[in-house]
Protein backbone atom coordinates (compact mmCIF):
# COMPACT_ATOMS: atom_id res chain seq x y z
CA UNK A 1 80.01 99.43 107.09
CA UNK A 2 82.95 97.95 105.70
CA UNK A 3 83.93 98.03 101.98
CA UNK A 4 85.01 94.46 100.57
CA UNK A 5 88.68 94.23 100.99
CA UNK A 6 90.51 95.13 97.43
CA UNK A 7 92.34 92.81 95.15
CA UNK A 8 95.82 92.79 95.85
CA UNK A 9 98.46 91.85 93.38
CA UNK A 10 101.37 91.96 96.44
CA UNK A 11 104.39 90.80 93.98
CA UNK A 12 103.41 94.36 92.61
CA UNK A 13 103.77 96.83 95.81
CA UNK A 14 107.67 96.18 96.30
CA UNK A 15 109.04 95.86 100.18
CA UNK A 16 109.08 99.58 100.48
CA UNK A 17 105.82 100.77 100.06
CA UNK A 18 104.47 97.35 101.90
CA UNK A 19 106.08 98.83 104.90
CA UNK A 20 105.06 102.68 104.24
CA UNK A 21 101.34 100.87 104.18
CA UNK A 22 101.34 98.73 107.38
CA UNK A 23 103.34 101.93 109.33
CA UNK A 24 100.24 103.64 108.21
CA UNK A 25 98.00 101.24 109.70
CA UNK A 26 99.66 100.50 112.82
CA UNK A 27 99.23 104.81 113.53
CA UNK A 28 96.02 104.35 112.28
CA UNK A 29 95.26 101.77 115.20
CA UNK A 30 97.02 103.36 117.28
CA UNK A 31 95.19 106.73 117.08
CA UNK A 32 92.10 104.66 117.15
CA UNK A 33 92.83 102.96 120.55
CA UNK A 34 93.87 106.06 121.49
CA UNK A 35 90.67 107.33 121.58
CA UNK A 36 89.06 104.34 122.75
CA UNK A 37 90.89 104.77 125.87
CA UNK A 38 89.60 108.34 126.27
CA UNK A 39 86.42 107.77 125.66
CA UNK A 40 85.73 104.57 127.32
CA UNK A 41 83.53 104.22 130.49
CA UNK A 42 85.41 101.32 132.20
CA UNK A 43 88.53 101.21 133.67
CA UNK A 44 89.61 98.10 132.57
CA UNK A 45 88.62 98.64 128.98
CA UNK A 46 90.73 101.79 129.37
CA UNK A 47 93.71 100.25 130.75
CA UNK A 48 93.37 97.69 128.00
CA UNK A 49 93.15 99.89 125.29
CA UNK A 50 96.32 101.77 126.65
CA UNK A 51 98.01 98.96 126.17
CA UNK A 52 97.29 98.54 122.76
CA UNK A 53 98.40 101.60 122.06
CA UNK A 54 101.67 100.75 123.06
CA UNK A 55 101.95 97.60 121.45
CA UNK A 56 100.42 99.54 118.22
CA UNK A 57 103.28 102.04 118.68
CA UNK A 58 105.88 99.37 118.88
CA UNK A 59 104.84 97.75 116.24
CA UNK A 60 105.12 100.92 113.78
CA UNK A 61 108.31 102.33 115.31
CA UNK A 62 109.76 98.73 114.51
CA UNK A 63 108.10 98.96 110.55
CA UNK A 64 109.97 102.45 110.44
CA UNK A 65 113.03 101.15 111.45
CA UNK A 66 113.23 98.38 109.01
CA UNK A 67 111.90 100.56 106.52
CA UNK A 68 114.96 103.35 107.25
CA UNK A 69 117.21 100.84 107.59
CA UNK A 70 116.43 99.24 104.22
CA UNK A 71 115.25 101.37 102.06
CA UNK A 72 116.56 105.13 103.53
CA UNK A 73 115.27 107.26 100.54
CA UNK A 74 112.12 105.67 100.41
CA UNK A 75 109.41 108.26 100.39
CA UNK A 76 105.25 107.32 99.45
CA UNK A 77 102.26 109.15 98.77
CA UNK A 78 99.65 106.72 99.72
CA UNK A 79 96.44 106.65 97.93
CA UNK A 80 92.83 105.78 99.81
CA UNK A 81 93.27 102.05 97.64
CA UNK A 82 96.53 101.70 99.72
CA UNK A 83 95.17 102.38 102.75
CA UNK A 84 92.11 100.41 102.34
CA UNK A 85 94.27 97.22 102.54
CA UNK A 86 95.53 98.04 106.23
CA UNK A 87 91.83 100.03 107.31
CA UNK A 88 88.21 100.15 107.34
CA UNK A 89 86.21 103.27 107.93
CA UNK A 90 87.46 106.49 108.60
CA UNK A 91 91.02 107.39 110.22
CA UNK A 92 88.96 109.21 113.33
CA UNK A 93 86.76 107.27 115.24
CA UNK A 94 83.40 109.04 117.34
CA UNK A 95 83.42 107.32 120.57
CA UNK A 96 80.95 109.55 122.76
CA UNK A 97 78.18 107.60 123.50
CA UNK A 98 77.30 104.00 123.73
CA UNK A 99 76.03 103.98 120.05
CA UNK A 100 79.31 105.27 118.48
CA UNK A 101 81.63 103.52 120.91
CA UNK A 102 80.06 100.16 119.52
CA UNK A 103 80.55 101.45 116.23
CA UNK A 104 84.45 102.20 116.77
CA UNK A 105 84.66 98.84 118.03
CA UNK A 106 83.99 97.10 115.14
CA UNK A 107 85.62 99.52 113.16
CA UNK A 108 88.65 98.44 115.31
CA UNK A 109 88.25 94.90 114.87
CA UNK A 110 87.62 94.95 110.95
CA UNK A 111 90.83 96.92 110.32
CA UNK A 112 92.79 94.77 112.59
CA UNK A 113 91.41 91.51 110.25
CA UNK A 114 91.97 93.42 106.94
CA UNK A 115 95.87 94.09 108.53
CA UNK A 116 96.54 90.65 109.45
CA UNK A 117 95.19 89.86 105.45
CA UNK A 118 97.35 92.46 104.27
CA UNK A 119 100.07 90.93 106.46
CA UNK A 120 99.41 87.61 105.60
CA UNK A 121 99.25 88.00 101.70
CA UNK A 122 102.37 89.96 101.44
CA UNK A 123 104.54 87.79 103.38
CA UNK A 124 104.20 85.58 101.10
CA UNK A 125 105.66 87.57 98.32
CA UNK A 126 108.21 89.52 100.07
CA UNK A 127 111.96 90.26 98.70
CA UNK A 128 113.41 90.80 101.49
CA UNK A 129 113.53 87.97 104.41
CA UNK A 130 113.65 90.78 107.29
CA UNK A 131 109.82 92.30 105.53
CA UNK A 132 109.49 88.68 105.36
CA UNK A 133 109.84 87.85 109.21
CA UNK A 134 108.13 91.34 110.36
CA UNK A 135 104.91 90.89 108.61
CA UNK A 136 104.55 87.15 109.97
CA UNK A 137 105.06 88.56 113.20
CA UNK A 138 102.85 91.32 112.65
CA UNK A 139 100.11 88.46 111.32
CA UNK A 140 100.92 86.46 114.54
CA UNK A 141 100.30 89.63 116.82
CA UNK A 142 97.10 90.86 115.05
CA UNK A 143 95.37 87.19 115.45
CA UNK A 144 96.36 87.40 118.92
CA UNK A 145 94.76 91.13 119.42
CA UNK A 146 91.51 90.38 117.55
CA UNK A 147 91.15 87.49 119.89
CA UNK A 148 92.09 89.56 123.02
CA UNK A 149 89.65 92.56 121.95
CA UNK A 150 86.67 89.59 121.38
CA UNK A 151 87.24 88.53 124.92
CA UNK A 152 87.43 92.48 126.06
CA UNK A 153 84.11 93.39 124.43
CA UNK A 154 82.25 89.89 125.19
CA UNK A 155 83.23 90.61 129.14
CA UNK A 156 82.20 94.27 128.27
CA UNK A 157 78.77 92.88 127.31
CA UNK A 158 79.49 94.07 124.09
CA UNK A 159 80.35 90.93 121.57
CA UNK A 160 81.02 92.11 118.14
CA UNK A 161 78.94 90.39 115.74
CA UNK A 162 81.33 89.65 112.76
CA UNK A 163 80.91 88.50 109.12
CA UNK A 164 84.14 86.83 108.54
CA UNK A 165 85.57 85.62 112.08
CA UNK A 166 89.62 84.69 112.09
CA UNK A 167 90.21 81.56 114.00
């Protein structure tokens, strides 16, 4: 399913484009729940899902602002290398049946661990103490969401089986 997550040299993508990647994955996710909440047969997994679209949303619009704010000319063609470090599997998701709505989940649940790497490794390397600060949040918030879609899809009767589980 999911292609091994790339090496990443962060002291080599620069606070700009590190920002221009994880406002690309936060749309990304957000499209994704999006859909999820179309698509999905339970009302509770909808309402949940809605949710995360707003919380995806906010966290983008707030990427976008620091990224304005900082670095105003900043423009980025991103290749399918840069946005492998913030997603896994295609940008649409096929959520019609039970089959492909399992599918999406995990898709879901992989990008949100490969965004909380990204997240995690850059932070580390950041210039700038406000990228600094935003992607340790963003790491704190995506922990937080792959534990609260776990409990969503366990209570669904759907537990995702994972590879590499975040504690």
């Amino acid at each position: 399913m999911a292609k091994r997550l790339p090496h990443l040299d962060a002291s080599r993508i620069g606070d700009d484009k590190a920002l221009a990647i994880g406002a690309y994955g936060e749309s990304v996710s957000a499209y994704r729940y999006i859909v999820l909440a179309e698509k999905s047969p339970d009302a509770s997994l909808r309402k949940s899902f809605q949710e995360m679209v707003r919380q995806e949303n906010a966290q983008r619009e707030a990427i976008q602002s620091l990224l304005t704010s900082l670095f105003p000319t900043a423009c980025f063609f991103l290749t399918a290398e840069d946005k492998n470090l913030v997603c896994v599997g295609p940008r649409l998701v096929d959520a019609r049946d039970d089959a492909r709505f399992d599918e999406a989940m995990r898709l879901i649940v992989a990008s949100e661990k490969r965004s909380i790497s990204f997240y995690s490794r850059y932070a580390t390397v950041a210039a700038t103490p406000q990228v600094k600060a935003l992607f340790e949040q963003l790491y704190r918030e995506g922990l937080q969401r792959v534990k609260v879609l776990r409990e969503l899809f366990s209570t669904a009767g759907k537990p995702i089986p994972e590879a590499c589980p975040i504690q």
